[in-house]
Protein backbone atom coordinates (compact mmCIF):
# COMPACT_ATOMS: atom_id res chain seq x y z
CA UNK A 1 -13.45 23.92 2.96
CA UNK A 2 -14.14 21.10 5.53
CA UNK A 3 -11.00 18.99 4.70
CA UNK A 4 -9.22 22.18 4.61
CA UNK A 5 -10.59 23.21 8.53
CA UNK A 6 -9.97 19.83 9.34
CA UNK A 7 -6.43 19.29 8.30
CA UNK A 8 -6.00 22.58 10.36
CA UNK A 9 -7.84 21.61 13.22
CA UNK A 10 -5.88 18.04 13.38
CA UNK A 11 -2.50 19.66 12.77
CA UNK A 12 -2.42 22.37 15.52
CA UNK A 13 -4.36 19.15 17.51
CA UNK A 14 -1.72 16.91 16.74
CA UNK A 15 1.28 19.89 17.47
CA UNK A 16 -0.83 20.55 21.00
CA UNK A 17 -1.16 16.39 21.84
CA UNK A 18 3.00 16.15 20.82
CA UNK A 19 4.39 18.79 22.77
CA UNK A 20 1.73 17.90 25.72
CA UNK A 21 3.51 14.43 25.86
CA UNK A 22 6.48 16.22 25.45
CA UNK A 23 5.83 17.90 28.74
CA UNK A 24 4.15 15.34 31.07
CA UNK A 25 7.14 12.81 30.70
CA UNK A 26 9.26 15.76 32.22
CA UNK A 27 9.58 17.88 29.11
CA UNK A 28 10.23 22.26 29.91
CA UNK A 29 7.03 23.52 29.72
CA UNK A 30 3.23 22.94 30.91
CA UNK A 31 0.57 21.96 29.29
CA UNK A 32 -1.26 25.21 29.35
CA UNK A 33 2.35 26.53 27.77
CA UNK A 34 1.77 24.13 25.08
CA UNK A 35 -2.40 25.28 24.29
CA UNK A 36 -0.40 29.14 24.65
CA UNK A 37 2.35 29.06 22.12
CA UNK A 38 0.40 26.31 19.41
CA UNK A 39 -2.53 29.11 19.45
CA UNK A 40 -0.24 31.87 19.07
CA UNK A 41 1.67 30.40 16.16
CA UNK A 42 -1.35 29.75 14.67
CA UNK A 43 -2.80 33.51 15.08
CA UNK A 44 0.96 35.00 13.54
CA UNK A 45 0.56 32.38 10.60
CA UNK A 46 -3.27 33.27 9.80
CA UNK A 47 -2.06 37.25 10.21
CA UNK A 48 0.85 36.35 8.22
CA UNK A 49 -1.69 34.88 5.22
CA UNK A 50 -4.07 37.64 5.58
CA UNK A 51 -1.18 40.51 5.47
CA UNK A 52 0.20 38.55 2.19
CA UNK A 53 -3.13 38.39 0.70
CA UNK A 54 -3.85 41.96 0.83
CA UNK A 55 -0.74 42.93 -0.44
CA UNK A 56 -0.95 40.85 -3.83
CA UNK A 57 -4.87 42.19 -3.90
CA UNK A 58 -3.62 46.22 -3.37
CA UNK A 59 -0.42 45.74 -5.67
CA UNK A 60 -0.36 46.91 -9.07
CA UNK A 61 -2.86 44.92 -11.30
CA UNK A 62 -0.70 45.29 -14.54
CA UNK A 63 2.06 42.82 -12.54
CA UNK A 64 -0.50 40.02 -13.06
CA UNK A 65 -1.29 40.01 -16.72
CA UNK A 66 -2.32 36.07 -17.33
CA UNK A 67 -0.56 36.33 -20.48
CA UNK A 68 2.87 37.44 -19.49
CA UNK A 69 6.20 35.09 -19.89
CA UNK A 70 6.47 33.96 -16.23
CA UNK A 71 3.11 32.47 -15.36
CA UNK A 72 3.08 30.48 -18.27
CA UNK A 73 2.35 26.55 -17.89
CA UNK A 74 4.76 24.44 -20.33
CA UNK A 75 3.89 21.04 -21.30
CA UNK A 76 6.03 19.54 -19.01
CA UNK A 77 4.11 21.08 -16.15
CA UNK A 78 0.91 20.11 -17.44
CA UNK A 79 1.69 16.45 -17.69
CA UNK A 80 2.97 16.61 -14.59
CA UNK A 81 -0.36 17.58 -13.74
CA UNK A 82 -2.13 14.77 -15.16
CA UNK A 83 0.19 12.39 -13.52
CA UNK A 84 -0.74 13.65 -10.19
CA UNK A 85 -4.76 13.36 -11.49
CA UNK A 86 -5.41 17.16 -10.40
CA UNK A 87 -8.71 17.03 -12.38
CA UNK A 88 -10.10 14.63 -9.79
CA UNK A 89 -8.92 16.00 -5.93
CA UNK A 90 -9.10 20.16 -7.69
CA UNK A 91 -12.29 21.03 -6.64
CA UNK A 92 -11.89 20.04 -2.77
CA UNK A 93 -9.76 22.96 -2.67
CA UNK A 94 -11.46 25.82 -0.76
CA UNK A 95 -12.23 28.73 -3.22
CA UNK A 96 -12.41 32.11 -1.76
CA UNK A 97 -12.44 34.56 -4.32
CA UNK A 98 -15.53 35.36 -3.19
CA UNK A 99 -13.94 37.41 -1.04
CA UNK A 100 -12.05 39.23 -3.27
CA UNK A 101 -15.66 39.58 -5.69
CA UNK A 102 -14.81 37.25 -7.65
CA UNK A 103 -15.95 33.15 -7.36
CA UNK A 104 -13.61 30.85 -9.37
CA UNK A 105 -15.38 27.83 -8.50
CA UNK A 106 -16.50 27.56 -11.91
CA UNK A 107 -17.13 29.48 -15.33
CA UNK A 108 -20.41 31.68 -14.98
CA UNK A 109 -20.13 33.16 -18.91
CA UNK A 110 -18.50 32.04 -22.21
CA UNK A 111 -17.18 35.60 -22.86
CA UNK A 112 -13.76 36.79 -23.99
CA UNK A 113 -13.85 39.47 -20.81
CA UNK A 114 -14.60 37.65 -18.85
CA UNK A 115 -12.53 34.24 -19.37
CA UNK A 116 -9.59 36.68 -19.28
CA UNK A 117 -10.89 38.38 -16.12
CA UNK A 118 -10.61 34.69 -14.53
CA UNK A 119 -6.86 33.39 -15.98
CA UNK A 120 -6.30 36.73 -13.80
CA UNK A 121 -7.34 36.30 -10.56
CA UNK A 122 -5.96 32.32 -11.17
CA UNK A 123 -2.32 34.88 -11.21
CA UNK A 124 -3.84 36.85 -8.42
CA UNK A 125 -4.45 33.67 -6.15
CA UNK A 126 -1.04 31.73 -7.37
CA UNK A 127 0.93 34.41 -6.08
CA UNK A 128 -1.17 34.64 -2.79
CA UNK A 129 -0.58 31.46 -2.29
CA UNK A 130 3.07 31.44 -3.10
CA UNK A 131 3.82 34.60 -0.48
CA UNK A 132 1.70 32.67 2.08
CA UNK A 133 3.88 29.50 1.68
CA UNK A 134 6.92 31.83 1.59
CA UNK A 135 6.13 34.46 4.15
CA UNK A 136 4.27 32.17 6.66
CA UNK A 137 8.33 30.44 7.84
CA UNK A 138 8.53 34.08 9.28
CA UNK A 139 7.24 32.67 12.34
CA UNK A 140 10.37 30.87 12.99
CA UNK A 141 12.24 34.23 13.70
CA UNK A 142 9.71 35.87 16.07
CA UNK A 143 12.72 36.34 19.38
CA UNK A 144 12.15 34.88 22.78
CA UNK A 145 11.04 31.55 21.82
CA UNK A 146 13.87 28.89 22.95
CA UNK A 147 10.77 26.06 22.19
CA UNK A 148 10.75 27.53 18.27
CA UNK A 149 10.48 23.52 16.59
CA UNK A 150 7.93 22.98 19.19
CA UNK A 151 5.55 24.95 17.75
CA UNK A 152 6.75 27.39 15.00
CA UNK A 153 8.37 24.86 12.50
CA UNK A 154 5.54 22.47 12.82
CA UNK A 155 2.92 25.19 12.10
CA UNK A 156 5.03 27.05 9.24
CA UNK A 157 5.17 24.15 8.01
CA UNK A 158 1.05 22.75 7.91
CA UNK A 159 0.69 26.20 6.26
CA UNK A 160 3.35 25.63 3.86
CA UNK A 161 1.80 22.42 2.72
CA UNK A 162 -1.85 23.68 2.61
CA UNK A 163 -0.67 26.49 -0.30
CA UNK A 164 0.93 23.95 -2.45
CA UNK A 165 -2.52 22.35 -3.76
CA UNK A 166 -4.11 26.15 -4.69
CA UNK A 167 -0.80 26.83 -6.30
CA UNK A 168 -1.29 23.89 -8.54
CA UNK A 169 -5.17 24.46 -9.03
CA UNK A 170 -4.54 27.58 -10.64
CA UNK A 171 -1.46 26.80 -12.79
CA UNK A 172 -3.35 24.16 -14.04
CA UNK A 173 -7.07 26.05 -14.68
CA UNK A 174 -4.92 28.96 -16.53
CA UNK A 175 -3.72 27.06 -19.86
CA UNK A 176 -7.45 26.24 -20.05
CA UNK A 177 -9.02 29.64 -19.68
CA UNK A 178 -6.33 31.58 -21.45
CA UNK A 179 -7.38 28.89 -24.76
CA UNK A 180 -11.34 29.44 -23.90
CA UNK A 181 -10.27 33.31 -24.36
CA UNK A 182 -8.33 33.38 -27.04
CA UNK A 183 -10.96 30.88 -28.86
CA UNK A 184 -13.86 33.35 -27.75
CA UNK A 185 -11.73 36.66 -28.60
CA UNK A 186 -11.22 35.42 -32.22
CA UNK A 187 -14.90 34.06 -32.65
CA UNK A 188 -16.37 38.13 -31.56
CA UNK A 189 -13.60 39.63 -33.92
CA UNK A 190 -14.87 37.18 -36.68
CA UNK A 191 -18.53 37.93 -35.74
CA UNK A 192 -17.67 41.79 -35.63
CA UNK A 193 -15.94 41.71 -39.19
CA UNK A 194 -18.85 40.00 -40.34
CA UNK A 195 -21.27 42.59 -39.32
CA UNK A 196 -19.08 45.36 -40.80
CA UNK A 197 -19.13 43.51 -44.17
């Protein structure tokens, strides 16, 4: 959460110092402009996010079934994944599902339920993340702003880049838990046949 806050923090810092320059060596606006429109940006973008996130919480839950066709991770992905060493830099990724009432920080139960329970909010925060990359360039079009790649493209995109790593994280945790849950399904069936005998 710390790199996270700071990556923010230096980004709307280094946006602020830019267009500051920008204006002391005869640029169009002042410097208190240039605090003004970089904190403003920054509130529409963090509305933006939280508007995005509670429509993928409050839509239906059957459109983010783990095991459906178009979250699926092929191989190709997953070596991809490798490549880029997510296992080492994955958990420096803020987790919030806390919010949400459910921590994915890391498995709390070996149970069949539960795995799949987790492979679905991994859908539930990949598509989040997705409409927060997506919807966050909305900025861009709020009117009356002739200073728009001043502030809003600069902003859109440090929020852009900040959902790409979560989008990864869970792409590459689902594989995983979907195989944990399909292992631990077939080991209760085998366990409940057994008991029936």
């Amino acid at each position: 959460m710390i790199l996270y806050l700071t990556i923010i923090g230096g980004g709307l810092l280094l946006i602020f110092v830019a267009n500051t320059i920008v204006s002391v060596s005869g640029g169009a606006f002042t410097v208190w402009y240039a605090l003004f429109q970089t904190l403003l940006y920054f509130v529409c973008v963090f509305a933006i996010d939280i508007v995005v996130s509670l429509a993928v919480r409050y839509a239906p839950s059957k459109l983010y079934e783990p095991d459906r066709k178009i979250y699926k991770v092929g191989e190709r992905e997953k070596r991809f994944y490798n490549f880029i060493k997510i296992k080492e830099w994955k958990d420096k990724i803020p987790e919030l599902g806390k919010m949400a009432n459910f921590d994915k920080k890391k498995i709390e139960k070996l149970e069949a339920e539960y795995l799949y329970k987790f492979a679905k909010e991994t859908v539930y925060a990949e598509i989040m993340h997705v409409g927060m990359a997506i919807f966050g360039w909305a900025i861009l079009f709020i009117p009356g702003n002739a200073t728009i790649f001043n502030f809003a493209f600069p902003i859109a995109l440090v929020n852009f880049l900040l959902q790409i790593p979560p989008i990864l994280t869970q792409r590459y945790n689902r594989p995983k838990l979907l195989k944990a849950y399909a292992f631990m399904s077939k080991k209760s069936l085998s366990a409940e046949t057994v008991s029936n005998a």
